[in-house]
N, C-alpha and C. Protein backbone atom coordinates (compact mmCIF):
# COMPACT_ATOMS: atom_id res chain seq x y z
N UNK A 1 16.51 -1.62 -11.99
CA UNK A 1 15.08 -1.84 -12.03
C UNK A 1 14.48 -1.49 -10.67
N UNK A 2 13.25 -0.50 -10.59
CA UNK A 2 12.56 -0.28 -9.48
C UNK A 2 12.21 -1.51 -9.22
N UNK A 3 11.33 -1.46 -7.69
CA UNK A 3 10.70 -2.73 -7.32
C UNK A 3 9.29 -2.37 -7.85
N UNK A 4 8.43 -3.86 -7.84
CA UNK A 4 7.51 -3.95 -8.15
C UNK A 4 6.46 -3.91 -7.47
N UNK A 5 6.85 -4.16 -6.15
CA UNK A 5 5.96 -4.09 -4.86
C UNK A 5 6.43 -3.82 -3.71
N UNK A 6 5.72 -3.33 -2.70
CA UNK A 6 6.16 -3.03 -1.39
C UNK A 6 5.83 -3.99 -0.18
N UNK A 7 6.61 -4.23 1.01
CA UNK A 7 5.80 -4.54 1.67
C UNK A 7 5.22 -3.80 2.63
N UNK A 8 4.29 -4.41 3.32
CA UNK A 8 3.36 -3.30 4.45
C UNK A 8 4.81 -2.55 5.32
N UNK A 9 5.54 -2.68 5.84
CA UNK A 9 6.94 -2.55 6.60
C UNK A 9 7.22 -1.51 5.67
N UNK A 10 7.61 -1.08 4.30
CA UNK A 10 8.06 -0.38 3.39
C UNK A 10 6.92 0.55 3.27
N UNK A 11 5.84 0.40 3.27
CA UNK A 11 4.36 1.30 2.83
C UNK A 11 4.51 2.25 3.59
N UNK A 12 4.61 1.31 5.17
CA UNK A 12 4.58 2.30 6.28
C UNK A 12 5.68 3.74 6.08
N UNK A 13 6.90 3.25 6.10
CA UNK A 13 8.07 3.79 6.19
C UNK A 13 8.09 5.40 4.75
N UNK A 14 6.85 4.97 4.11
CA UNK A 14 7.24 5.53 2.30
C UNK A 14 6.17 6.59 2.56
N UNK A 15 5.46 6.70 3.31
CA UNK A 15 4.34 6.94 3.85
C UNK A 15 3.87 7.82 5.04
N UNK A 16 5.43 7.09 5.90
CA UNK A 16 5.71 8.33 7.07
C UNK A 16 4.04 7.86 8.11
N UNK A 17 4.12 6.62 8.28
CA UNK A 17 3.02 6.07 9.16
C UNK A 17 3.11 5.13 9.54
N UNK A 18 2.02 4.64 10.92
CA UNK A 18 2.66 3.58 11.93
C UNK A 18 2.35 2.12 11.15
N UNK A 19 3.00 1.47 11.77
CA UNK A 19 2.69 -0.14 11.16
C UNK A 19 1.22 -0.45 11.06
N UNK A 20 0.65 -0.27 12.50
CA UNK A 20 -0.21 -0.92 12.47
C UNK A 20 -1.17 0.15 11.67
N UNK A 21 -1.13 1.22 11.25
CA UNK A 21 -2.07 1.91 10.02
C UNK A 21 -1.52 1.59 8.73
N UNK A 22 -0.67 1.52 8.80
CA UNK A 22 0.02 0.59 7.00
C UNK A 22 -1.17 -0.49 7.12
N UNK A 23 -0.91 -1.64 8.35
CA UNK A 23 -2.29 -2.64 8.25
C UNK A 23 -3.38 -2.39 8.04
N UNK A 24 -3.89 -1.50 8.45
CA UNK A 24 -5.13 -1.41 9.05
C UNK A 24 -5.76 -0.70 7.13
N UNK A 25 -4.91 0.21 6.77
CA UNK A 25 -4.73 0.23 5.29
C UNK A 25 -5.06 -0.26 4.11
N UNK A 26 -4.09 -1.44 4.08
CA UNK A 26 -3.83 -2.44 3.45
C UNK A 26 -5.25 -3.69 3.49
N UNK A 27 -6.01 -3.41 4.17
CA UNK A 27 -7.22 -4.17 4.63
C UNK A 27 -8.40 -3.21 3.96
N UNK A 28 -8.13 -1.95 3.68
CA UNK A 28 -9.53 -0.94 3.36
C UNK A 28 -9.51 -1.31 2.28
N UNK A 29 -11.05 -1.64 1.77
CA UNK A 29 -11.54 -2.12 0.90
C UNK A 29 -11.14 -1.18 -0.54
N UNK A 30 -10.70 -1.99 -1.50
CA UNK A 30 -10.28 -0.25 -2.67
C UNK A 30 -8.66 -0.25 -2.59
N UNK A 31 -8.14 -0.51 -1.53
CA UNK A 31 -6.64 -0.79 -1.52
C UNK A 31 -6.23 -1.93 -2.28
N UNK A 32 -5.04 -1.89 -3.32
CA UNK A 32 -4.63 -2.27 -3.98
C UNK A 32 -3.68 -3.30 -3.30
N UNK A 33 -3.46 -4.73 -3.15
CA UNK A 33 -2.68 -5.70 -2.29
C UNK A 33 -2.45 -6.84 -3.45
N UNK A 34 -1.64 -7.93 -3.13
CA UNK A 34 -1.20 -8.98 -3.46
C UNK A 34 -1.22 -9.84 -2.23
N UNK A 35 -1.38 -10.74 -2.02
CA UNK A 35 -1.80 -11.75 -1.40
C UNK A 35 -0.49 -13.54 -1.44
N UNK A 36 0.04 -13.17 -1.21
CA UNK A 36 1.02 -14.05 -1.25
C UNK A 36 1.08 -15.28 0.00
N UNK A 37 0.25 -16.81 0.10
CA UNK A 37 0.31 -16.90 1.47
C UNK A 37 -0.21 -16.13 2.76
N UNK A 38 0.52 -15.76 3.77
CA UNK A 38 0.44 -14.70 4.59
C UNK A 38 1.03 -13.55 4.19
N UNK A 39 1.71 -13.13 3.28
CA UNK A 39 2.36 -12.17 3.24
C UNK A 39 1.81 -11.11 2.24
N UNK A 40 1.47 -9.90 2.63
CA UNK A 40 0.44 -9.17 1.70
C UNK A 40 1.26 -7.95 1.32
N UNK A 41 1.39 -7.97 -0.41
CA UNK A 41 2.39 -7.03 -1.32
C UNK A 41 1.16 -5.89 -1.84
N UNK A 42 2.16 -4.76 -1.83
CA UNK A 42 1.39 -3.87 -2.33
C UNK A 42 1.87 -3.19 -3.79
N UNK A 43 1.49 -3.59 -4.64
CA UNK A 43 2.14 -3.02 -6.06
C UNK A 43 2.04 -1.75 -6.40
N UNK A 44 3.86 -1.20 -6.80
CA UNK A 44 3.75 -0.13 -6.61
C UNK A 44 3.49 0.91 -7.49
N UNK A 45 3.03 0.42 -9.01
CA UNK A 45 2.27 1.35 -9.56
C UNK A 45 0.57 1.63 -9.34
N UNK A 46 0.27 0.70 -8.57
CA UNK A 46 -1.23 0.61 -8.66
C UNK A 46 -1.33 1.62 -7.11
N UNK A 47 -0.46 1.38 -6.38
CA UNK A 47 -0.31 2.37 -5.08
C UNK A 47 -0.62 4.28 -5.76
N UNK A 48 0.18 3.84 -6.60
CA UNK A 48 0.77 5.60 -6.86
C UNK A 48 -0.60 5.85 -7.20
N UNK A 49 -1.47 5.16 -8.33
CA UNK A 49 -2.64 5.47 -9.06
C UNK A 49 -3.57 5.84 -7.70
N UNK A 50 -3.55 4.48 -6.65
CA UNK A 50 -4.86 4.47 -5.89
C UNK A 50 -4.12 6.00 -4.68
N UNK A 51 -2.87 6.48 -4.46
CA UNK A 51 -2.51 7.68 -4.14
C UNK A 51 -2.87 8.80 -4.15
N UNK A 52 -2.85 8.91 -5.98
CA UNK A 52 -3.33 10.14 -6.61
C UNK A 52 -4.72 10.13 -6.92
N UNK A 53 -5.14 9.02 -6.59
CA UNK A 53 -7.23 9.13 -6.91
C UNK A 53 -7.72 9.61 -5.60
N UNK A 54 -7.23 9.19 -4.14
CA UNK A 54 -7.87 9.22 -2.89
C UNK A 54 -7.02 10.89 -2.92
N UNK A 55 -6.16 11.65 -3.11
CA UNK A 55 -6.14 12.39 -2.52
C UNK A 55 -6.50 13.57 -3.04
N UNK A 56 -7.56 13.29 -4.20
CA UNK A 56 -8.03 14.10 -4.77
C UNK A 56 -9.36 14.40 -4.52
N UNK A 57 -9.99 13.58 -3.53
CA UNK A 57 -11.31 13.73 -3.06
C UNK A 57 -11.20 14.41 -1.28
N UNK A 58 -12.55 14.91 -1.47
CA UNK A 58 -12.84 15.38 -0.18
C UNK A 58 -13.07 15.22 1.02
């Protein structure tokens, strides 16, 4: 079974970008997160969707 979510540490890494822009990311409004406590998941089919929508614009 794939995973279901990433964390910001994994986003970065999947992503090929620095931590603190995984954060800084993960905070833009429209980004897809989970909210766990302090710990903020990023689900990874809703990633791929919000992926393929942003990089289709100009």
């Amino acid at each position: 079974m794939d995973k279901s979510t990433l964390s910001v540490q994994e986003l970065a890494a999947q992503m090929g970008i620095s931590l603190p822009k995984a954060y800084a990311l993960v905070k833009t409004k429209g980004f897809p997160t989970i909210k766990i406590g302090a710990r903020i998941l990023v689900p990874t089919e809703a990633f791929k969707k919000w992926l393929i929508r942003n990089s289709m614009q100009k």
